[in-house]
N, C-alpha and C. Protein backbone atom coordinates (compact mmCIF):
# COMPACT_ATOMS: atom_id res chain seq x y z
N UNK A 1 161.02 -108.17 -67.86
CA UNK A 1 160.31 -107.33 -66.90
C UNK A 1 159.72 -106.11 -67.58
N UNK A 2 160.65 -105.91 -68.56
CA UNK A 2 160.15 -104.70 -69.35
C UNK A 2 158.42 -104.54 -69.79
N UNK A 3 158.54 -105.94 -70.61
CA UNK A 3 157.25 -106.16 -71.31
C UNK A 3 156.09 -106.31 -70.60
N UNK A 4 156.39 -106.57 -69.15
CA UNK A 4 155.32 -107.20 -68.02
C UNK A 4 155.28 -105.77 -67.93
N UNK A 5 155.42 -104.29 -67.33
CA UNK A 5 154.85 -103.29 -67.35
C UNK A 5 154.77 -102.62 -68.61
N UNK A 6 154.93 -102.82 -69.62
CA UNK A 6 154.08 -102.66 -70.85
C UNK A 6 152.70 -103.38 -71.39
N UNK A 7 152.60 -104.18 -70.79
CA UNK A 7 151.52 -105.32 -70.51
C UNK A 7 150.39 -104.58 -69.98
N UNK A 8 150.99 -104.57 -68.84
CA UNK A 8 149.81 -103.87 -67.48
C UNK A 8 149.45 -102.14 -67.72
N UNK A 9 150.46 -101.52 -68.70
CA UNK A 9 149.85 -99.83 -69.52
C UNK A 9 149.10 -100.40 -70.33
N UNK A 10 148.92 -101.37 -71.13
CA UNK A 10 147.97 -101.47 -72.18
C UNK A 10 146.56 -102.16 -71.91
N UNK A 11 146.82 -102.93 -70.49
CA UNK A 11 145.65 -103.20 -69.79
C UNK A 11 144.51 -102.00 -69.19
N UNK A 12 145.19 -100.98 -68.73
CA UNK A 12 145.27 -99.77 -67.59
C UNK A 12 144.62 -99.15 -69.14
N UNK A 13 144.99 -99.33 -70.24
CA UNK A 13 144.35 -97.79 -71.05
C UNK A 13 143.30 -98.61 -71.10
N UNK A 14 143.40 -99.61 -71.92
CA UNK A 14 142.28 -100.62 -72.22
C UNK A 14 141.15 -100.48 -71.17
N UNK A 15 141.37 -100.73 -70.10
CA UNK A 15 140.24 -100.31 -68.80
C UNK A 15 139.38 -99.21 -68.89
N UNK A 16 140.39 -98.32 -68.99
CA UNK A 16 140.12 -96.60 -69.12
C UNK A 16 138.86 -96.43 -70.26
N UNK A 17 139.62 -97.11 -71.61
CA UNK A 17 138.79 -96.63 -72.59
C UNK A 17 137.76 -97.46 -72.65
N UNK A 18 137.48 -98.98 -71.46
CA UNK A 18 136.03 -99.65 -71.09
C UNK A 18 135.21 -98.60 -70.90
N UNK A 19 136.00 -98.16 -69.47
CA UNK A 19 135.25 -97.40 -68.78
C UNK A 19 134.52 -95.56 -69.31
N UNK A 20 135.26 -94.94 -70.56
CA UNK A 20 134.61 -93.92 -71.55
C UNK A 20 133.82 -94.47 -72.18
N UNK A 21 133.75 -95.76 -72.50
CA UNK A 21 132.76 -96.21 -73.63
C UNK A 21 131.39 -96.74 -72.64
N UNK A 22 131.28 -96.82 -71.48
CA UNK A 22 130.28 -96.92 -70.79
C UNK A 22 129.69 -96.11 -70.33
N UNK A 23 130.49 -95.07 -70.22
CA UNK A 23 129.46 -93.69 -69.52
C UNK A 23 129.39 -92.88 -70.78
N UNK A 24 128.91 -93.31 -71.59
CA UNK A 24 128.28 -93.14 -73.08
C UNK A 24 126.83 -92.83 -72.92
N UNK A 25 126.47 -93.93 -72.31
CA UNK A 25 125.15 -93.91 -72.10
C UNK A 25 124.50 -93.57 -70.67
N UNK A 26 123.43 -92.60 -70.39
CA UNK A 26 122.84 -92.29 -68.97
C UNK A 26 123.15 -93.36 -68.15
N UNK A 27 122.14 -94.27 -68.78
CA UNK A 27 121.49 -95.31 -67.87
C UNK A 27 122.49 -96.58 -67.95
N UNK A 28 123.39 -96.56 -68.31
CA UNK A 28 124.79 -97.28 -67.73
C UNK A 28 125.44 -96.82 -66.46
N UNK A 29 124.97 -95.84 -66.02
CA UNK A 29 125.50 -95.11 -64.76
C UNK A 29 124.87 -95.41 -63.44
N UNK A 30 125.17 -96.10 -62.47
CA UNK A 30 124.45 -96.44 -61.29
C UNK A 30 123.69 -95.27 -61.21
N UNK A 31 122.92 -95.72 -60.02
CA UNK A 31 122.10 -94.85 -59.33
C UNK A 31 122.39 -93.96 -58.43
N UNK A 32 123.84 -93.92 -57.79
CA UNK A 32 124.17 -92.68 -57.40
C UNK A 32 125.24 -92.17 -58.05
N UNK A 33 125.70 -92.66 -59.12
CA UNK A 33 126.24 -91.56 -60.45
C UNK A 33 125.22 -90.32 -60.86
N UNK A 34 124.12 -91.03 -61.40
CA UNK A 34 123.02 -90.23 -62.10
C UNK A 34 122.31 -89.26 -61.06
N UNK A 35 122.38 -89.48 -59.91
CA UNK A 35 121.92 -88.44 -58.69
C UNK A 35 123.18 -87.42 -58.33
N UNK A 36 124.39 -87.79 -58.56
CA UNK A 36 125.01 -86.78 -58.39
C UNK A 36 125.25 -85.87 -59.78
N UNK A 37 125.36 -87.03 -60.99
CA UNK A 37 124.94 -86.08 -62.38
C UNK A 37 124.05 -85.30 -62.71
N UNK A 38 122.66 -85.60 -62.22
CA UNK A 38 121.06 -85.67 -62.19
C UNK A 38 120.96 -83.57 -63.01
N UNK A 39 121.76 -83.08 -62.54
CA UNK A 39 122.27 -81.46 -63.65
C UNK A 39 122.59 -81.35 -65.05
N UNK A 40 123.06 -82.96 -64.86
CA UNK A 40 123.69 -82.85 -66.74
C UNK A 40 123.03 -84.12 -67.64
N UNK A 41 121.75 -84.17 -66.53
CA UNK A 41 120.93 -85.37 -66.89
C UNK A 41 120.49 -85.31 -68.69
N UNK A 42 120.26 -83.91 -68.84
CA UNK A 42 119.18 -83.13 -69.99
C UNK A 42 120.40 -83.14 -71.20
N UNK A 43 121.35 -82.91 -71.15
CA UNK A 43 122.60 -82.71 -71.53
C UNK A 43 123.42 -83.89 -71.95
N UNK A 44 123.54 -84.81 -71.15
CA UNK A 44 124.14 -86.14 -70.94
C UNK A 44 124.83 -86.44 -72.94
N UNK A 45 123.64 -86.84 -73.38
CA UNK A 45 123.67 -87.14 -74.73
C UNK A 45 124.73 -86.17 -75.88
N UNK A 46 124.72 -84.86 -75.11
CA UNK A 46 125.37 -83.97 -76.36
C UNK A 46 126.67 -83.90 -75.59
N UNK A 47 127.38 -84.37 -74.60
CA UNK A 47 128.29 -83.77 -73.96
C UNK A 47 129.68 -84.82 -74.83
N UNK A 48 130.76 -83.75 -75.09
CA UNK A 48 131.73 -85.09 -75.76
C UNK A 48 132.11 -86.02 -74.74
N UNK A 49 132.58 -87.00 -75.72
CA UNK A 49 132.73 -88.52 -74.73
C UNK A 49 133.84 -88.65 -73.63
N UNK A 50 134.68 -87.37 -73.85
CA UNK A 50 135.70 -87.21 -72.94
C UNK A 50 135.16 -86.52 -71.26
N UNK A 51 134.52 -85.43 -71.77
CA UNK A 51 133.56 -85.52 -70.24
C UNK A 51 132.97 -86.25 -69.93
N UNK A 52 131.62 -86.66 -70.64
CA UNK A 52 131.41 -87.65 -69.67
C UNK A 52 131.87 -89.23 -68.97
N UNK A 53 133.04 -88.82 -69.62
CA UNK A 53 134.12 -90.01 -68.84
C UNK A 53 134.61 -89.44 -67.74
N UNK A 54 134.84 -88.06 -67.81
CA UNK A 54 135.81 -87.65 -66.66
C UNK A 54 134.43 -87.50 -65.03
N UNK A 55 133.07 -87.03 -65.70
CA UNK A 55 132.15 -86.94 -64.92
C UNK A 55 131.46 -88.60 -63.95
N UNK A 56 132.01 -89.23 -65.05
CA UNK A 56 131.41 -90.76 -64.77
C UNK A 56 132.95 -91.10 -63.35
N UNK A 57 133.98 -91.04 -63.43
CA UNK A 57 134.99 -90.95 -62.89
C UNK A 57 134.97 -90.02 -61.79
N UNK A 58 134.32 -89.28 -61.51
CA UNK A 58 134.37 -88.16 -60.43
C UNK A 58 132.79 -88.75 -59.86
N UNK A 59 131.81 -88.93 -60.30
CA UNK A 59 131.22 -89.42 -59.44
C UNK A 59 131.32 -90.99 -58.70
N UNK A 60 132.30 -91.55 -59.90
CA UNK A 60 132.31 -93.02 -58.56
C UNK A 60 133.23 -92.52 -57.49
N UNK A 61 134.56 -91.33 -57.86
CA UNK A 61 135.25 -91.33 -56.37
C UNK A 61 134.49 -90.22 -55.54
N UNK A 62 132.91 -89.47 -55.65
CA UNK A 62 132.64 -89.12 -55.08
C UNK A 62 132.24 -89.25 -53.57
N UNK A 63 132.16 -90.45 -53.67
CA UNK A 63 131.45 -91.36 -51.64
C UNK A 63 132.82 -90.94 -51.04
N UNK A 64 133.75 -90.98 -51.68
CA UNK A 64 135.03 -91.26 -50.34
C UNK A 64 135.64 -89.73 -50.01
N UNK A 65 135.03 -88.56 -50.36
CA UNK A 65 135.17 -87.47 -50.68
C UNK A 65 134.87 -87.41 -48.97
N UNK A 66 135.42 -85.96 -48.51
CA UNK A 66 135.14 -85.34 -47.24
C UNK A 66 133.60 -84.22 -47.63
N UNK A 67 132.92 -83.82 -46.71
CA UNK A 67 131.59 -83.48 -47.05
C UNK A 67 131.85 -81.91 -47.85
N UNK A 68 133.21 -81.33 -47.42
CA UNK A 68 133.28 -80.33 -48.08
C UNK A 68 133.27 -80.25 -49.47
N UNK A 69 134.26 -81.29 -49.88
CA UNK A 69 135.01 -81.35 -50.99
C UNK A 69 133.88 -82.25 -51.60
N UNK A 70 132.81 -83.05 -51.06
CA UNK A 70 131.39 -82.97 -52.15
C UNK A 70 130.48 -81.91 -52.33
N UNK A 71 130.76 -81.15 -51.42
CA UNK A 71 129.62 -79.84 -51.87
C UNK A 71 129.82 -78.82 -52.90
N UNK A 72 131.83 -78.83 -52.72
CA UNK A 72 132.32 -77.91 -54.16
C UNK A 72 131.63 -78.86 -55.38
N UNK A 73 132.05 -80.28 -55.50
CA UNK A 73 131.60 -80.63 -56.46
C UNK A 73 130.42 -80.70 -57.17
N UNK A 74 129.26 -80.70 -56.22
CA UNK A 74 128.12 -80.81 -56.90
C UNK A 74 127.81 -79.49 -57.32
N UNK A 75 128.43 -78.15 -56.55
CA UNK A 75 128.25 -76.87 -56.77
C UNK A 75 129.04 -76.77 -57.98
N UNK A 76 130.18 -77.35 -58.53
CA UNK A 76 130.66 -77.23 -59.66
C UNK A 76 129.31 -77.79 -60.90
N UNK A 77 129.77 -78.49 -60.46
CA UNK A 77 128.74 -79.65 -61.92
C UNK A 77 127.34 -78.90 -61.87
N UNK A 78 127.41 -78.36 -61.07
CA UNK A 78 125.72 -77.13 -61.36
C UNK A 78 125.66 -76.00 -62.44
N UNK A 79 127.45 -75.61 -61.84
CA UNK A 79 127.96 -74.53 -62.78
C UNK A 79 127.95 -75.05 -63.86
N UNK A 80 128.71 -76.12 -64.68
CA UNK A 80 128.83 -76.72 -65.38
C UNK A 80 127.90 -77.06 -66.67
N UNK A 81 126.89 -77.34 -65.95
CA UNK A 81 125.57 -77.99 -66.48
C UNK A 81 124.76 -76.76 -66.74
N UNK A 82 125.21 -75.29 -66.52
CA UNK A 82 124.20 -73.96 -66.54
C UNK A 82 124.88 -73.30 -67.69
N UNK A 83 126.06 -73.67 -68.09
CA UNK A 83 127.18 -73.46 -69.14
C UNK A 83 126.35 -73.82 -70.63
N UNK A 84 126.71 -72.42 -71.61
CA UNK A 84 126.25 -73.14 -72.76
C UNK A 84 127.57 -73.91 -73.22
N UNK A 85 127.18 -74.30 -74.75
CA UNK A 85 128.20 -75.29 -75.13
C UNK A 85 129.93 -74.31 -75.40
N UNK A 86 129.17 -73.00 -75.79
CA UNK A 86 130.40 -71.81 -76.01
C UNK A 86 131.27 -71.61 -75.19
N UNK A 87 130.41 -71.28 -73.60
CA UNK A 87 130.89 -71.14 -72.56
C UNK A 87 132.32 -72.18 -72.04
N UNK A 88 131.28 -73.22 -72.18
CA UNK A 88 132.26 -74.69 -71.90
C UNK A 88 133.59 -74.66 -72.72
N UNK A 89 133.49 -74.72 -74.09
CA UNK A 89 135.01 -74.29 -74.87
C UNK A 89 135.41 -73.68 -74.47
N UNK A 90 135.41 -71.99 -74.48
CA UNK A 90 135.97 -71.06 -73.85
C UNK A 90 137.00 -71.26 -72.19
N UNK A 91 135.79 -71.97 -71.49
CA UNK A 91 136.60 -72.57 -70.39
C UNK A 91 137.34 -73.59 -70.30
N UNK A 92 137.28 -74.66 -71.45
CA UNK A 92 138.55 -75.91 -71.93
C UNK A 92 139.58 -74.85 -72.00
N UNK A 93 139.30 -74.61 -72.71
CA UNK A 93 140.73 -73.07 -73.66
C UNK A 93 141.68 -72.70 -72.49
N UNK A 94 140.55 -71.96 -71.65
CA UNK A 94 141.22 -71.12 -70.70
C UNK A 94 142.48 -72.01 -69.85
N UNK A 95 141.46 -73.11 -69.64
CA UNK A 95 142.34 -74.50 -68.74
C UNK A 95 143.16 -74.79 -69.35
N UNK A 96 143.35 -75.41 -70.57
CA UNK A 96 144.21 -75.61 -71.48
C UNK A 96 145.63 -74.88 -71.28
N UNK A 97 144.88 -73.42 -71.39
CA UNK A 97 146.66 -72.24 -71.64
C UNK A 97 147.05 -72.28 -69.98
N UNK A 98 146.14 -72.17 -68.82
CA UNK A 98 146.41 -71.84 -67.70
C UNK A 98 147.52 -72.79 -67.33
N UNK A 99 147.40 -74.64 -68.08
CA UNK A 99 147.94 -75.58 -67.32
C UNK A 99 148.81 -75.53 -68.25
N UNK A 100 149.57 -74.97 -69.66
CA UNK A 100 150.92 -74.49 -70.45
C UNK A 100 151.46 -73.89 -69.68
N UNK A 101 150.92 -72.67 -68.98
CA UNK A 101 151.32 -71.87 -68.44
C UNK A 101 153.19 -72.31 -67.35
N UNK A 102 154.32 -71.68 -67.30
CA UNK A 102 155.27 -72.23 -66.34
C UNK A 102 154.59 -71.84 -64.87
N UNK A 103 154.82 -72.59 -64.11
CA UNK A 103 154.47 -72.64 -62.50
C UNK A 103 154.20 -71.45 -62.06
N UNK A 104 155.48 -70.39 -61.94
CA UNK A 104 155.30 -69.14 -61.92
C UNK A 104 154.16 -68.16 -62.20
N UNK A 105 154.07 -68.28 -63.54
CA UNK A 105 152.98 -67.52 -64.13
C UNK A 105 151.86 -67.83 -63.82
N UNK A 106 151.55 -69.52 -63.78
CA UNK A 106 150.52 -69.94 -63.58
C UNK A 106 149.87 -69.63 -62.04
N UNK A 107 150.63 -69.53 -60.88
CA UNK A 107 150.69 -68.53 -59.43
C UNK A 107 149.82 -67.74 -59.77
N UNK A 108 150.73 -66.71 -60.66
CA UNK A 108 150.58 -65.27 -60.54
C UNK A 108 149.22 -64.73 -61.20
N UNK A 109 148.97 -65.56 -62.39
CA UNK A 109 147.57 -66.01 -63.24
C UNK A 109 146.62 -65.52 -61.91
N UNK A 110 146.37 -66.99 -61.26
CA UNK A 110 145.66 -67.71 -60.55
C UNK A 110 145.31 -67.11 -58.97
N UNK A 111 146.71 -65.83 -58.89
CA UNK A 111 146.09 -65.16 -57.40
C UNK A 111 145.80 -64.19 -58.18
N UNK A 112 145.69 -63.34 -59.44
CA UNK A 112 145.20 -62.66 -60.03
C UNK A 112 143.62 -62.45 -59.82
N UNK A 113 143.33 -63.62 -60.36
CA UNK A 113 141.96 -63.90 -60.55
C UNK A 113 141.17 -63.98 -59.29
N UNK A 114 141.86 -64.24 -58.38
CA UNK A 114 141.40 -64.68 -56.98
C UNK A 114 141.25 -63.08 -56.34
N UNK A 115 142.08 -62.73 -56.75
CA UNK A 115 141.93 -60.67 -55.84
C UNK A 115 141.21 -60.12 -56.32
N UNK A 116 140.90 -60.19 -57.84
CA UNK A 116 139.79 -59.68 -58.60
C UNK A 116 138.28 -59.95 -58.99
N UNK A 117 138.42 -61.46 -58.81
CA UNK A 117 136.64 -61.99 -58.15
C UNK A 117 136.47 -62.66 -56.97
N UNK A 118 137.82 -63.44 -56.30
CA UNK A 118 137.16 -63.64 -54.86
C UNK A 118 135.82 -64.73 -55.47
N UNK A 119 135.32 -65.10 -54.44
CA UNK A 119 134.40 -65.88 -54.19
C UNK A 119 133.35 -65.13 -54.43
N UNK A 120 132.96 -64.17 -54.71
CA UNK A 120 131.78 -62.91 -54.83
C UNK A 120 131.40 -63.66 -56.53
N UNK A 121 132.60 -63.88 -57.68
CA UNK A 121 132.22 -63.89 -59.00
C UNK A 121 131.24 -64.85 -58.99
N UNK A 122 131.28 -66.12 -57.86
CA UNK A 122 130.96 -67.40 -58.68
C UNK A 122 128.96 -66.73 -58.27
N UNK A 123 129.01 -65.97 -57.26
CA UNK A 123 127.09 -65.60 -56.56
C UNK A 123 126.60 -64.54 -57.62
N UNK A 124 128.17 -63.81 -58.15
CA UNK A 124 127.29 -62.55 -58.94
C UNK A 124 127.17 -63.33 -60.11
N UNK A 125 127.49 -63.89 -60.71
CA UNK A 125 127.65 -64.68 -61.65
C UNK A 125 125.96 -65.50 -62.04
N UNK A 126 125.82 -66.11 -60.94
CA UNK A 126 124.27 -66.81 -60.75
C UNK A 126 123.33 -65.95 -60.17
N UNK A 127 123.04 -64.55 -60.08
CA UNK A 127 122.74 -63.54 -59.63
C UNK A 127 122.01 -63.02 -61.31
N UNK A 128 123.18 -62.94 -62.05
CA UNK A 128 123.03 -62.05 -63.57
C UNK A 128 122.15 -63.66 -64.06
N UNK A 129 121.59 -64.30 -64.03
CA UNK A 129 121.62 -65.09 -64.98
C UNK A 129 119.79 -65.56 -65.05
C-alpha cells in the first residue's frame, strides 16, 4: 500500500511539472488564460518558469472564483505586471521572510502593515507612478 501512494506522488509531481513546462509558452495557454494574463502578455517570455506556472494555475481556477475574489485577482496581476523585475524580487524576499516568520509575528507583521497603508497604499501607489 505503501508504494501505491508513492506511485500516485510521483504521478501528482510528474503532472505538475507537465503542467510548468506548458505554460512556458504564451500561446499554449487557452484563450481565457491569456485574457486574464493579457498584463503579462509583453512580459510572458522573461518571467521565471515558476511564475508562470503559478499564473497558468490561477488562471484555470479562475472561472470558479466568486466575482469578488476575481476582481482582487486581476487587480493583482495588474500590480504585478507594472512591477519591474527588482521590484518583483524584493517582493519574493519579503514573502519569503513574512511566511518564516512564527504565526505570531507573522499577525503582528501583517496588522502592522495594514494600520499603516490600509487600502489607501495600493491607489497612492498607482497615483505616484
Amino acid at each position: 500500500m505503501d508504494r501505491r501512494y508513492q506511485l500516485i506522488a510521483l504521478l501528482c509531481a510528474g503532472l505538475l511539472g507537465m503542467q510548468a513546462a506548458l505554460a512556458e509558452d504564451w500561446q499554449s495557454l487557452s484563450p481565457q488564460q491569456r485574457s486574464l494574463l493579457a498584463p503579462l502578455s509583453g512580459q510572458w517570455d522573461t518571467l521565471p518558469s515558476d511564475d508562470r506556472a503559478r499564473f497558468a494555475r490561477l488562471a484555470e481556477r479562475y472561472p470558479q472564483l466568486d466575482p469578488q475574489k476575481q476582481a482582487r485577482v486581476r487587480e493583482r496581476i495588474g500590480r504585478w505586471a507594472d512591477l519591474s523585475p527588482g521590484e518583483r524580487d524584493r517582493a519574493r524576499e519579503n514573502y519569503r521572510r513574512l511566511r518564516e516568520m512564527p504565526p505570531e509575528q507573522r499577525r503582528a507583521v501583517i496588522e502592522k502593515i495594514r494600520r499603516e497603508h490600509g487600502d489607501d497604499a495600493r491607489s497612492h501607489r498607482r497615483r505616484e507612478q
